[in-house]
N, C-alpha and C. Protein backbone atom coordinates (compact mmCIF):
# COMPACT_ATOMS: atom_id res chain seq x y z
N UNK A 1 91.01 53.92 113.21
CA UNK A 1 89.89 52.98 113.15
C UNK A 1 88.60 53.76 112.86
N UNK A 2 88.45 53.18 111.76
CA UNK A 2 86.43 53.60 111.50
C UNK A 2 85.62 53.56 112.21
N UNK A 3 84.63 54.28 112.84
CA UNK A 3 83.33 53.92 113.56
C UNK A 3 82.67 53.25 112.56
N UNK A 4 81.82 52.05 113.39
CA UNK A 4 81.14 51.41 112.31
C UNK A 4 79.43 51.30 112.25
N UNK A 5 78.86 50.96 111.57
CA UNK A 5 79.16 50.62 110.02
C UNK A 5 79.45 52.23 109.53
N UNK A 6 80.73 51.62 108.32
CA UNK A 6 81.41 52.70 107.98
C UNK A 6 81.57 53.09 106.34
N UNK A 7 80.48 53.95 105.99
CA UNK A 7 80.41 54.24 104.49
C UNK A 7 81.46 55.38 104.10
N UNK A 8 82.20 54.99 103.35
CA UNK A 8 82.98 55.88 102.34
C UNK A 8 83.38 56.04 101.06
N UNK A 9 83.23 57.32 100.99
CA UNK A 9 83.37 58.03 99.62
C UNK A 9 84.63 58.76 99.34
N UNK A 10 85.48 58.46 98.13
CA UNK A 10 86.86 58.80 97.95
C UNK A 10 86.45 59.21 96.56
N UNK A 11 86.99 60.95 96.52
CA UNK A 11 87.02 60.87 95.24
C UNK A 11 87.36 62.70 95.21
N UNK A 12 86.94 63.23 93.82
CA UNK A 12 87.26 64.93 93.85
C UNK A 12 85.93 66.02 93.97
N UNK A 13 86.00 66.84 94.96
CA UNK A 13 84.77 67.65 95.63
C UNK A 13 84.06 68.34 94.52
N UNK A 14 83.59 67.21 93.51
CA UNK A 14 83.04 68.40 91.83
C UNK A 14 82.22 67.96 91.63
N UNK A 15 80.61 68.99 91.43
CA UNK A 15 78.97 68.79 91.68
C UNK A 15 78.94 66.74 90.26
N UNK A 16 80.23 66.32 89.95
CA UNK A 16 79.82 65.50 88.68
C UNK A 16 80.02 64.44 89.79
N UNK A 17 80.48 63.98 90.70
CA UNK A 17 80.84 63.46 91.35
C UNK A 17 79.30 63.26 92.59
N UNK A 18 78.27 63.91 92.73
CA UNK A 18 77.19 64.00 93.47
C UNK A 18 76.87 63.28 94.89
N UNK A 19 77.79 64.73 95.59
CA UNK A 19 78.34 64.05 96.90
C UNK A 19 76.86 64.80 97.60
N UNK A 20 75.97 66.01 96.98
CA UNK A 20 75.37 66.05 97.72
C UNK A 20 73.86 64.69 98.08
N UNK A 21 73.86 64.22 96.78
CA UNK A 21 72.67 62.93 96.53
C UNK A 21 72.99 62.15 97.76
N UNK A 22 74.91 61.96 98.00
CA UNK A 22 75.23 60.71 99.25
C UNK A 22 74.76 61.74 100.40
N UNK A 23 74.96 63.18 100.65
CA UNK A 23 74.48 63.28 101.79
C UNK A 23 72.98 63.14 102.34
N UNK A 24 72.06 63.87 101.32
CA UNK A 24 70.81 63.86 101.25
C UNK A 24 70.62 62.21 101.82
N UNK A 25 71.21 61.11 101.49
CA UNK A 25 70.60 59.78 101.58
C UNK A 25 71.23 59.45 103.08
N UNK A 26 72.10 59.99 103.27
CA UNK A 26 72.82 59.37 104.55
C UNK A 26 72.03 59.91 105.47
N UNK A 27 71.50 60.99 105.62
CA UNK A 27 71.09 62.00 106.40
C UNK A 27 69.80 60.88 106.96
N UNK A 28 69.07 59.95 105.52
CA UNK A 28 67.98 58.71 106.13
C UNK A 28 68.77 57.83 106.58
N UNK A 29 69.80 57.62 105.90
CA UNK A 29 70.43 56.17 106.78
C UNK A 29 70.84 56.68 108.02
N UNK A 30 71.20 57.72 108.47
CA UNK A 30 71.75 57.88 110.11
C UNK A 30 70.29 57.86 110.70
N UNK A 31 69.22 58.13 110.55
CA UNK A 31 68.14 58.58 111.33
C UNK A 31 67.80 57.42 111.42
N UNK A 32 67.88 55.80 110.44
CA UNK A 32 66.98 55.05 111.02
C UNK A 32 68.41 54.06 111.63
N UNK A 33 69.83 54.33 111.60
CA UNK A 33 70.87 53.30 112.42
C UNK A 33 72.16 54.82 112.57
N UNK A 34 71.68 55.56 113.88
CA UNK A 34 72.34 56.04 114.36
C UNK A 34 73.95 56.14 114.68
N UNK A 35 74.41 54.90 114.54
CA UNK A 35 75.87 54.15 114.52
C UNK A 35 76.62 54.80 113.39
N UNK A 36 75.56 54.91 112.37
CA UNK A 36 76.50 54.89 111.31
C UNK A 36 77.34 56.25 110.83
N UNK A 37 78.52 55.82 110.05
CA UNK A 37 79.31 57.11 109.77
C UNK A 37 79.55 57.17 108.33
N UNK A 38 79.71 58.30 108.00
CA UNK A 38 80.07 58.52 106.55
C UNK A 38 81.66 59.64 106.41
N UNK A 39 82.34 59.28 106.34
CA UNK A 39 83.66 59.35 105.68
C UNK A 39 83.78 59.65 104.54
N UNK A 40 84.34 61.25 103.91
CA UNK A 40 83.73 61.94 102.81
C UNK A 40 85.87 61.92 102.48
N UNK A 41 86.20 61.27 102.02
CA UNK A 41 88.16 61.44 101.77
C UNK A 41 88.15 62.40 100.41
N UNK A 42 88.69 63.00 100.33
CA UNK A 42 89.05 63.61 98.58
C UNK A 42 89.11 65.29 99.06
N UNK A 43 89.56 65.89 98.22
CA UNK A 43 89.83 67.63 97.76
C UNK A 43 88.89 67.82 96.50
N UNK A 44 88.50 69.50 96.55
CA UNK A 44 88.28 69.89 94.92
C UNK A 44 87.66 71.07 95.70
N UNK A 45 87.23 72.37 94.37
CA UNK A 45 86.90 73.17 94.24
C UNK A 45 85.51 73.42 95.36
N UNK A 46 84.62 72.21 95.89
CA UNK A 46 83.60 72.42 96.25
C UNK A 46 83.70 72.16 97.92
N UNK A 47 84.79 71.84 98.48
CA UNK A 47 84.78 71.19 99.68
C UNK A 47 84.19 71.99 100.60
N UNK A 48 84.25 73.48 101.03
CA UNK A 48 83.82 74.43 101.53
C UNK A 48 82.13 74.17 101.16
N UNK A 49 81.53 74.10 100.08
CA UNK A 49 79.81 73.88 99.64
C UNK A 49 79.67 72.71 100.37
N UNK A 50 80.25 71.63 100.31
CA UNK A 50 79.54 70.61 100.76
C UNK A 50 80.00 70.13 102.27
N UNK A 51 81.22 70.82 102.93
CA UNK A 51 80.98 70.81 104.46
C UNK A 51 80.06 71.71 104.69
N UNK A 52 79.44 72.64 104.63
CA UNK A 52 78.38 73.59 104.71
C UNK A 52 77.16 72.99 104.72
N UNK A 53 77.11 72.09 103.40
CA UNK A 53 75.71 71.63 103.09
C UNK A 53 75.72 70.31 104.14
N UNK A 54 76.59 69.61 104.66
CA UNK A 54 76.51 68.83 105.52
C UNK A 54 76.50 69.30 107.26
N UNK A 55 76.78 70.01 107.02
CA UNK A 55 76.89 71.26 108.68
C UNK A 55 75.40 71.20 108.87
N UNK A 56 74.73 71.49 108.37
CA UNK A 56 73.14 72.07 108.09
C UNK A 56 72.24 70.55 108.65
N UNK A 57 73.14 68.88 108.09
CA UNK A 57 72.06 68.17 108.59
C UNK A 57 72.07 67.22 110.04
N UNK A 58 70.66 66.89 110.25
CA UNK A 58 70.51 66.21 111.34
C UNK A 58 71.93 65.61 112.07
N UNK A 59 72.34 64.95 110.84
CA UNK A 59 73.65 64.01 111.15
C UNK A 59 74.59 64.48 110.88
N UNK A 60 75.16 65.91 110.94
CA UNK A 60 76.57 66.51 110.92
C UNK A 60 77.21 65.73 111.82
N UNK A 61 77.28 65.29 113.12
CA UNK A 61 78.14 65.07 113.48
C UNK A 61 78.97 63.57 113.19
N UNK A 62 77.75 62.83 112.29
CA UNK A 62 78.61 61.58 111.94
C UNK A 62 79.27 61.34 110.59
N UNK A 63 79.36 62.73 109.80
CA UNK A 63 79.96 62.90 108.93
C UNK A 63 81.23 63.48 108.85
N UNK A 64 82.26 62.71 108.39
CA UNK A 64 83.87 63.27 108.42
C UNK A 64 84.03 63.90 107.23
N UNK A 65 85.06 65.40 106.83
CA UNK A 65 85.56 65.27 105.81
C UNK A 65 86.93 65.17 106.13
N UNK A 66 87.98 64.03 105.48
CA UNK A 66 89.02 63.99 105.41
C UNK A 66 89.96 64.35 104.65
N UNK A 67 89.54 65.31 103.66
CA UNK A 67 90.06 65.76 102.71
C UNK A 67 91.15 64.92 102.40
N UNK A 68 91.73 65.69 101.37
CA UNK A 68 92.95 64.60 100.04
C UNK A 68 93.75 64.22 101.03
N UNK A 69 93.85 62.59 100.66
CA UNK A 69 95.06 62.12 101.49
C UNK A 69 95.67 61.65 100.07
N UNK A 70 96.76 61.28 100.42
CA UNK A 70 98.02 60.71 99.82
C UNK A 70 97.43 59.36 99.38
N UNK A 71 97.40 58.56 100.30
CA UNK A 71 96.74 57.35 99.90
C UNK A 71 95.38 57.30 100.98
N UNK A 72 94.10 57.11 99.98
CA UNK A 72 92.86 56.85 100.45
C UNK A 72 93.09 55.32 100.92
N UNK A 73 93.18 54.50 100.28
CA UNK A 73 93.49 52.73 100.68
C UNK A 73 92.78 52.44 102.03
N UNK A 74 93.76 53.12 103.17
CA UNK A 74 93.10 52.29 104.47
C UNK A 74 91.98 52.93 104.50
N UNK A 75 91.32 54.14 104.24
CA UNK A 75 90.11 54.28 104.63
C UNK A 75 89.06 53.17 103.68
N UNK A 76 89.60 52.79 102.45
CA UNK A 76 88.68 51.79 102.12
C UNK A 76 88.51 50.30 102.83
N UNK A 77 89.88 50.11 103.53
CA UNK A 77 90.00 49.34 104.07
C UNK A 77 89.55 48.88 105.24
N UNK A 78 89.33 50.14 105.90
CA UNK A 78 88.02 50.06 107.22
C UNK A 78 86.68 50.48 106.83
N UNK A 79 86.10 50.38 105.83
CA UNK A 79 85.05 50.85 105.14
C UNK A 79 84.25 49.37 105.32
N UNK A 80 82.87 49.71 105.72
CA UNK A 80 81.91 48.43 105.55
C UNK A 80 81.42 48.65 104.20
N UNK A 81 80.91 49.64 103.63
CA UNK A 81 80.41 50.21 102.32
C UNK A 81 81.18 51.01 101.66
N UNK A 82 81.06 51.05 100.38
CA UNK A 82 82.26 52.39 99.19
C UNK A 82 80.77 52.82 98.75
N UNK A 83 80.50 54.14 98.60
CA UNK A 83 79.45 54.68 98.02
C UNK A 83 80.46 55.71 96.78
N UNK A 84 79.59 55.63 95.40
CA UNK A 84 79.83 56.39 94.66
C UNK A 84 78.62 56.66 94.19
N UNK A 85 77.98 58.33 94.42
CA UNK A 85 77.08 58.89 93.71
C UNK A 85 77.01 59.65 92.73
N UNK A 86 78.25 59.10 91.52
CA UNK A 86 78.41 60.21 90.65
C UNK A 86 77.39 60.16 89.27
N UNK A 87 77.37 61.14 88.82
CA UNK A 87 75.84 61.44 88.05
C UNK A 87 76.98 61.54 86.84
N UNK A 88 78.01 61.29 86.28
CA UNK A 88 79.06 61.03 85.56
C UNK A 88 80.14 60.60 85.83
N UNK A 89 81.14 59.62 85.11
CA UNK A 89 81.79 59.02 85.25
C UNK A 89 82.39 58.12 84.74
N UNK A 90 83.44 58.60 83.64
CA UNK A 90 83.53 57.39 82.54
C UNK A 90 84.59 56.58 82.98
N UNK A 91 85.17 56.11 84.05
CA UNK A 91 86.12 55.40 83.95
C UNK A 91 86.12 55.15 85.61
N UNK A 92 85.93 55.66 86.43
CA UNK A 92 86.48 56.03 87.89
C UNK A 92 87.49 54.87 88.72
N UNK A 93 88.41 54.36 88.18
CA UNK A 93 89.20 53.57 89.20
C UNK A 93 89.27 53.63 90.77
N UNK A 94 88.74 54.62 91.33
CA UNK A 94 88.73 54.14 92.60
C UNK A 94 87.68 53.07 92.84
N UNK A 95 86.86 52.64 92.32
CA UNK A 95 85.95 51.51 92.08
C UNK A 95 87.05 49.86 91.97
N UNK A 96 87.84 49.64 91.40
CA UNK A 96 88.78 48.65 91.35
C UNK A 96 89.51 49.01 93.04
N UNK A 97 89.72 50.21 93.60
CA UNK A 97 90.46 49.81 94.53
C UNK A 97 89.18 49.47 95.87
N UNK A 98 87.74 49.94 95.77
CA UNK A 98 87.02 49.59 96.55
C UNK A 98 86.96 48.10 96.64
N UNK A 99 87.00 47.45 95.43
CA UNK A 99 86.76 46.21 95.14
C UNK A 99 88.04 45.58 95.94
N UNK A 100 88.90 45.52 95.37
CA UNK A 100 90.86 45.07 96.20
C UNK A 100 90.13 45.16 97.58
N UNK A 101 89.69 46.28 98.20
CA UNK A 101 89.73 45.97 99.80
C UNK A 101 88.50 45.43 99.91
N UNK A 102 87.93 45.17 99.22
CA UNK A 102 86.56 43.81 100.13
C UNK A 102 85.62 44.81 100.62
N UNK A 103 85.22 46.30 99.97
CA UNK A 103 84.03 46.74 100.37
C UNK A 103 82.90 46.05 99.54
N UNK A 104 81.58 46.29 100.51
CA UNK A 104 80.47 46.32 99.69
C UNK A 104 80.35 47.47 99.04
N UNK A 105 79.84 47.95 97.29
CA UNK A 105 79.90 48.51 97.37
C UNK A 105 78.76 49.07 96.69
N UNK A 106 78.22 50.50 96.66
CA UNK A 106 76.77 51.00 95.98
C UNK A 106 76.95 52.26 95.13
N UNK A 107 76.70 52.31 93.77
CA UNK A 107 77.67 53.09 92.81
C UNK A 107 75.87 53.46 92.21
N UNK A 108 76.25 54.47 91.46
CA UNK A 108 75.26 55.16 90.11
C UNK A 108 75.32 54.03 88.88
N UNK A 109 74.42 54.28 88.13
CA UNK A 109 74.42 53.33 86.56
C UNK A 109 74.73 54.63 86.16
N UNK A 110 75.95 55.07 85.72
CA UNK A 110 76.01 55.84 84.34
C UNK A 110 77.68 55.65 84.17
N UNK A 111 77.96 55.79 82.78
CA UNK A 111 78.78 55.72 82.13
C UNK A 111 79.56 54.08 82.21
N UNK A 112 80.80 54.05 82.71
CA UNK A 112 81.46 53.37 82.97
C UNK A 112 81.21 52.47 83.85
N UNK A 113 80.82 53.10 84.67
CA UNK A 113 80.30 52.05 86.21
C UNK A 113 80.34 50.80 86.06
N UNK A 114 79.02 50.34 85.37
CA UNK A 114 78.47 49.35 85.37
C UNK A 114 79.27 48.10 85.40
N UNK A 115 80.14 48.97 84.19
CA UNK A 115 81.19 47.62 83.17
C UNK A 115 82.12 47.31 84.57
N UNK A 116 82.31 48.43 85.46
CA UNK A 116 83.87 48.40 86.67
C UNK A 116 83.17 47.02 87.74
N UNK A 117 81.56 47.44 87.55
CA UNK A 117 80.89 46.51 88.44
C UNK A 117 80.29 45.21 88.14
N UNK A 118 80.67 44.95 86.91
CA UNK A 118 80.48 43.87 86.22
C UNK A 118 78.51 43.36 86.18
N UNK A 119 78.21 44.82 86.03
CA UNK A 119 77.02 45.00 85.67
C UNK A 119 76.14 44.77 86.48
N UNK A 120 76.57 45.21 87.98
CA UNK A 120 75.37 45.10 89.12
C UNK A 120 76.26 43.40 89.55
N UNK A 121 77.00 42.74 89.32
CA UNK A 121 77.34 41.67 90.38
C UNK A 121 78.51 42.04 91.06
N UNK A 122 78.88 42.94 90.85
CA UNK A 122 80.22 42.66 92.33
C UNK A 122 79.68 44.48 93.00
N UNK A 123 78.61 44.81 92.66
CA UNK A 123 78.32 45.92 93.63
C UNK A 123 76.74 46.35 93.19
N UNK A 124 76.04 47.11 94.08
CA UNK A 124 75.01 47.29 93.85
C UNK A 124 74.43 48.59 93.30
N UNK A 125 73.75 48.40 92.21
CA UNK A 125 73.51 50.00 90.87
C UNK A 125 72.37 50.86 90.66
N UNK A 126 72.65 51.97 91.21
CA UNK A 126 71.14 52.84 91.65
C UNK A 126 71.12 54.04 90.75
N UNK A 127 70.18 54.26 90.15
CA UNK A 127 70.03 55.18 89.03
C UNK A 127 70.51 57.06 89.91
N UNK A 128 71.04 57.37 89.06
CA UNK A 128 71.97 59.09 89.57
C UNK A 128 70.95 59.72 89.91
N UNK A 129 71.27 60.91 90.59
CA UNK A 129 70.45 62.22 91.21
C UNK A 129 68.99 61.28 91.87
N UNK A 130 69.24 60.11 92.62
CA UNK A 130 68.24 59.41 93.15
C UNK A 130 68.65 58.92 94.79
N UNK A 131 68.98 59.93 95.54
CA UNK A 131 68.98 60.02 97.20
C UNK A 131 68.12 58.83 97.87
N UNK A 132 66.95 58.92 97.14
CA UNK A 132 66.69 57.50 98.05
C UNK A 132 66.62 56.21 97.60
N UNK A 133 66.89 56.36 96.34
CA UNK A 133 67.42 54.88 95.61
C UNK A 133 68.83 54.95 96.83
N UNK A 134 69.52 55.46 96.76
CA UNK A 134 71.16 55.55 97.46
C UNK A 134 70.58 54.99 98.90
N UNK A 135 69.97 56.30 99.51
CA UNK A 135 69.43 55.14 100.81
C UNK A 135 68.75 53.71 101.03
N UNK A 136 67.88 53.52 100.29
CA UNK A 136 67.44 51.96 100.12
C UNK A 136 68.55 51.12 99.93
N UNK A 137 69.46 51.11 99.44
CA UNK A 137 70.77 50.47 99.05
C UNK A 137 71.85 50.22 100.19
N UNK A 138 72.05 51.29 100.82
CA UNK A 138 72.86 51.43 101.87
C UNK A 138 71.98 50.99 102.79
N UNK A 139 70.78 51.52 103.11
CA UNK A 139 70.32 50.57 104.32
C UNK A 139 70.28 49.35 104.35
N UNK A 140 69.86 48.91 102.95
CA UNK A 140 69.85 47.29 102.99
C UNK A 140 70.97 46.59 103.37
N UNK A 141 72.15 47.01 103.16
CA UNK A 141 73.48 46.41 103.53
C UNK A 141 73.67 47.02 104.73
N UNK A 142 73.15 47.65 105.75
CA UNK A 142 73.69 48.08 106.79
C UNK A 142 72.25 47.43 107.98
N UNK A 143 71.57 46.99 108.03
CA UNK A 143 70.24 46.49 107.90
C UNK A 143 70.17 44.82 108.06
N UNK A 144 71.05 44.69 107.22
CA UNK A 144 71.09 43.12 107.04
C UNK A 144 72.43 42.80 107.05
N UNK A 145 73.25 41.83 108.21
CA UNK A 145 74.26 41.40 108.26
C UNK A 145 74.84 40.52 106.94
N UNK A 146 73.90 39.64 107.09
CA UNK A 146 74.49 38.87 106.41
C UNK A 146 74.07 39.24 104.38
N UNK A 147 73.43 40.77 104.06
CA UNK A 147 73.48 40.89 102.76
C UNK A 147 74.61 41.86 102.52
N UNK A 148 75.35 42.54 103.67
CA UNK A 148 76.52 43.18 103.84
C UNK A 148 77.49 42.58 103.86
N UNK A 149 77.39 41.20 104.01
CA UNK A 149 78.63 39.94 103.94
C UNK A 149 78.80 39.29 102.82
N UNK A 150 77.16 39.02 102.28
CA UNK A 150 77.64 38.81 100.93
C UNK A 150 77.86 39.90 99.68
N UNK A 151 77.38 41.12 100.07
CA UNK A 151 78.11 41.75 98.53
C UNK A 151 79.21 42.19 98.80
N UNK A 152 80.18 42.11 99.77
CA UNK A 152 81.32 42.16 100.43
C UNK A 152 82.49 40.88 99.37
N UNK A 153 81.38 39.83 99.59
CA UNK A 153 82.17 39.02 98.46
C UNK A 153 81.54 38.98 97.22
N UNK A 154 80.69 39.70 96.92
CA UNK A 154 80.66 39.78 95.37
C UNK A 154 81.38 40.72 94.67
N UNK A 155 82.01 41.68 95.78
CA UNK A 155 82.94 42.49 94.59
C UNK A 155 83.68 41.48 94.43
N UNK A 156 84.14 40.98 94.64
CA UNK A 156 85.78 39.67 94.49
C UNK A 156 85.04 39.23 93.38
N UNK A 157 84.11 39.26 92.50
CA UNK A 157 83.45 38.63 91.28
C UNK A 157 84.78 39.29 90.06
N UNK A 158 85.18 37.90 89.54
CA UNK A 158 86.21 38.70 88.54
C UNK A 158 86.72 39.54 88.94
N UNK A 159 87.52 40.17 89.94
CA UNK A 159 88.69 40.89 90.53
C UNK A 159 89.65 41.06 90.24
N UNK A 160 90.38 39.16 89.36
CA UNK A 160 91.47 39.42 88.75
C UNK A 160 91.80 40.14 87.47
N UNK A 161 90.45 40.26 86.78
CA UNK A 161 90.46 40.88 85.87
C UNK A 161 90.83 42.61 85.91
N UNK A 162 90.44 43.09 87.16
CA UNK A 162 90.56 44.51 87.10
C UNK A 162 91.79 44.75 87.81
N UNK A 163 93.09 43.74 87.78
CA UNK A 163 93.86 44.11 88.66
C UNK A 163 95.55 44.88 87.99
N UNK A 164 96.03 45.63 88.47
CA UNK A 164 96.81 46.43 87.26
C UNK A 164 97.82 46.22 86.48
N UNK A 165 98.16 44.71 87.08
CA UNK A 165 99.77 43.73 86.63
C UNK A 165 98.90 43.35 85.38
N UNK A 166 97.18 42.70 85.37
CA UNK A 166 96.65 42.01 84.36
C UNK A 166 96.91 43.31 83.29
N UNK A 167 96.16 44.55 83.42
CA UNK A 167 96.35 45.66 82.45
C UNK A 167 97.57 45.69 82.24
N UNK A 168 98.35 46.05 82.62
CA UNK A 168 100.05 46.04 82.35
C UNK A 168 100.50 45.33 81.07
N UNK A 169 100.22 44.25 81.43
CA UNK A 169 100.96 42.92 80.62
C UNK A 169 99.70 42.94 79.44
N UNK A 170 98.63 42.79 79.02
CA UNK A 170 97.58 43.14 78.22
C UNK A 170 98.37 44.70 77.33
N UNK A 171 98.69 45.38 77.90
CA UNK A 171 98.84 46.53 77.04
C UNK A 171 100.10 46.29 76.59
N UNK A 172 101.02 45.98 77.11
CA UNK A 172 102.34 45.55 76.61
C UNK A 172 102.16 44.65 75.45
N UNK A 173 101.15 43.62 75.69
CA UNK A 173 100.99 42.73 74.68
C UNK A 173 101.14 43.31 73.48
N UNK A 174 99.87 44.30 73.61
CA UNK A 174 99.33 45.06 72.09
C UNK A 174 100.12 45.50 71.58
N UNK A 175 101.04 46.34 72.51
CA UNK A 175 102.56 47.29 71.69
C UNK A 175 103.14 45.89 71.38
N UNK A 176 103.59 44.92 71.76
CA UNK A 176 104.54 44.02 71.16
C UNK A 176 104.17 43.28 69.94
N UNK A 177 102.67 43.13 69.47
CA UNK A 177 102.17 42.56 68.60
C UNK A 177 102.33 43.91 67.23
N UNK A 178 101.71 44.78 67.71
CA UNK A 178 102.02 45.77 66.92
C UNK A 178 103.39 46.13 66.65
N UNK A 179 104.14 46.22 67.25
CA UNK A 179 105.51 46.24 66.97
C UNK A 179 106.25 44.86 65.92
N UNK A 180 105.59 43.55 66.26
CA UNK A 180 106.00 42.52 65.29
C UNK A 180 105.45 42.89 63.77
N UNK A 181 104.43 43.25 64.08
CA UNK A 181 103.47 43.18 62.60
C UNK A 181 103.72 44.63 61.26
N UNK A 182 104.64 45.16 62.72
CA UNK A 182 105.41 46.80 61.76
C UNK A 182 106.37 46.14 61.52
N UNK A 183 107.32 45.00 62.01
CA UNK A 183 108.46 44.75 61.49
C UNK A 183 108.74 43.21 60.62
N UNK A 184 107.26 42.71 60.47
CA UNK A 184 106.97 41.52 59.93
C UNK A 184 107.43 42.37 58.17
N UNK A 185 107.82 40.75 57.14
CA UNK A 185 107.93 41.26 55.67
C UNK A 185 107.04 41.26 55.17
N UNK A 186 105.39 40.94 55.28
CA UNK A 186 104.46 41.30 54.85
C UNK A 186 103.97 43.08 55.09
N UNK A 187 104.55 43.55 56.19
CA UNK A 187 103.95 44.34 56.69
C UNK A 187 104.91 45.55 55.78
N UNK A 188 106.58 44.95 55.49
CA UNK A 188 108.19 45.61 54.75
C UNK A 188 107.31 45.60 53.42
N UNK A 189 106.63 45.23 52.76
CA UNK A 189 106.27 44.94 51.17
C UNK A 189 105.20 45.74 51.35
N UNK A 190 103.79 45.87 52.11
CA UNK A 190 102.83 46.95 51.98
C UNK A 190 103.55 48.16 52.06
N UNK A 191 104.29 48.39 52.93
CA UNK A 191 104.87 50.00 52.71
C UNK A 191 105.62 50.21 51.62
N UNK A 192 106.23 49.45 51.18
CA UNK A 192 107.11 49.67 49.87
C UNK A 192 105.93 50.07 48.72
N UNK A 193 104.72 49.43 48.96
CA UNK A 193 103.92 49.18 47.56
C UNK A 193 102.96 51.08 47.92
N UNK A 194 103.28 51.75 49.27
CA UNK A 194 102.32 52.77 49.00
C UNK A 194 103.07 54.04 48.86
């Protein structure tokens, strides 16, 4: 069980990923709601830099690192908030699984993001290498019950769309269409003619 309110970050310990921006900001969100915890899940090259750089603040002690688990899931699942502070990021699917468990959640605008967040409605979008954009964000949902309840249900905004049976069957499609249209006789007569 999470101590709550319970922000977490799942992902790989690499400066593109800008786990120090979430600490820098948490370090304000613990000072003005003491309760709160931050839950750091993932492995990488930097984990040693950034338990260090978190050792150092006010709020070491309400910061976990749980390094790589097998499956992150339940920690999103006891999560009041999913924070992603990555300063790159073209694709990051753990964003679809924040969404599946009903976090609120507070991500960077760059790359991909946006589109995973359906452009600032099913999570809330704070410009990169900006610590206290990140804290204003997180406090507000930790701050306010009931704006932590509702972007809780705004990730569920179009959900079904990001879900992996929909991709599945969508990509299958394409190979099967493409596969008709290689074996269609319009398609038998262009190759003959080149």
């Amino acid at each position: 069980m999470l101590a709550q309110p319970a922000i977490v970050f799942v992902g790989g310990l690499h400066p593109r990923k800008g786990l120090p921006d979430l600490l820098q900001a948490f370090e304000r969100v613990h000072r003005r709601n003491g309760k709160a915890h931050l839950y750091i899940v993932g492995g990488g090259p930097f984990q040693e830099t950034y338990s260090t750089l978190a050792s150092g603040l006010s709020c070491a002690s309400a910061i976990t690192f749980a390094g790589a688990q097998g499956d992150p899931y339940p920690w999103m699942l006891g999560a009041d908030i999913f924070a992603l502070p990555s300063h790159a990021d073209p694709a990051p699917l753990v964003l679809s699984e924040a969404r599946e468990a009903g976090c609120a959640i507070v991500a960077t605008s760059v790359d991909g993001i946006p589109e995973l967040l359906e452009q600032g409605r099913a999570g809330i979008l704070v410009p990169p290498h900006d610590p206290e954009a990140m804290a204003d964000a997180l406090l507000s949902l930790i701050d306010q019950p009931e704006t932590l309840r509702a972007w809780k249900e705004k990730s569920q905004v179009n959900i079904d769309h990001m879900r992996i049976d929909r991709v599945a069957q969508e990509t299958l499609a394409v190979y099967a269409l493409a596969r008709q249209r290689r074996s269609s006789p319009v398609a038998m007569s262009d190759r003959s003619r080149a």
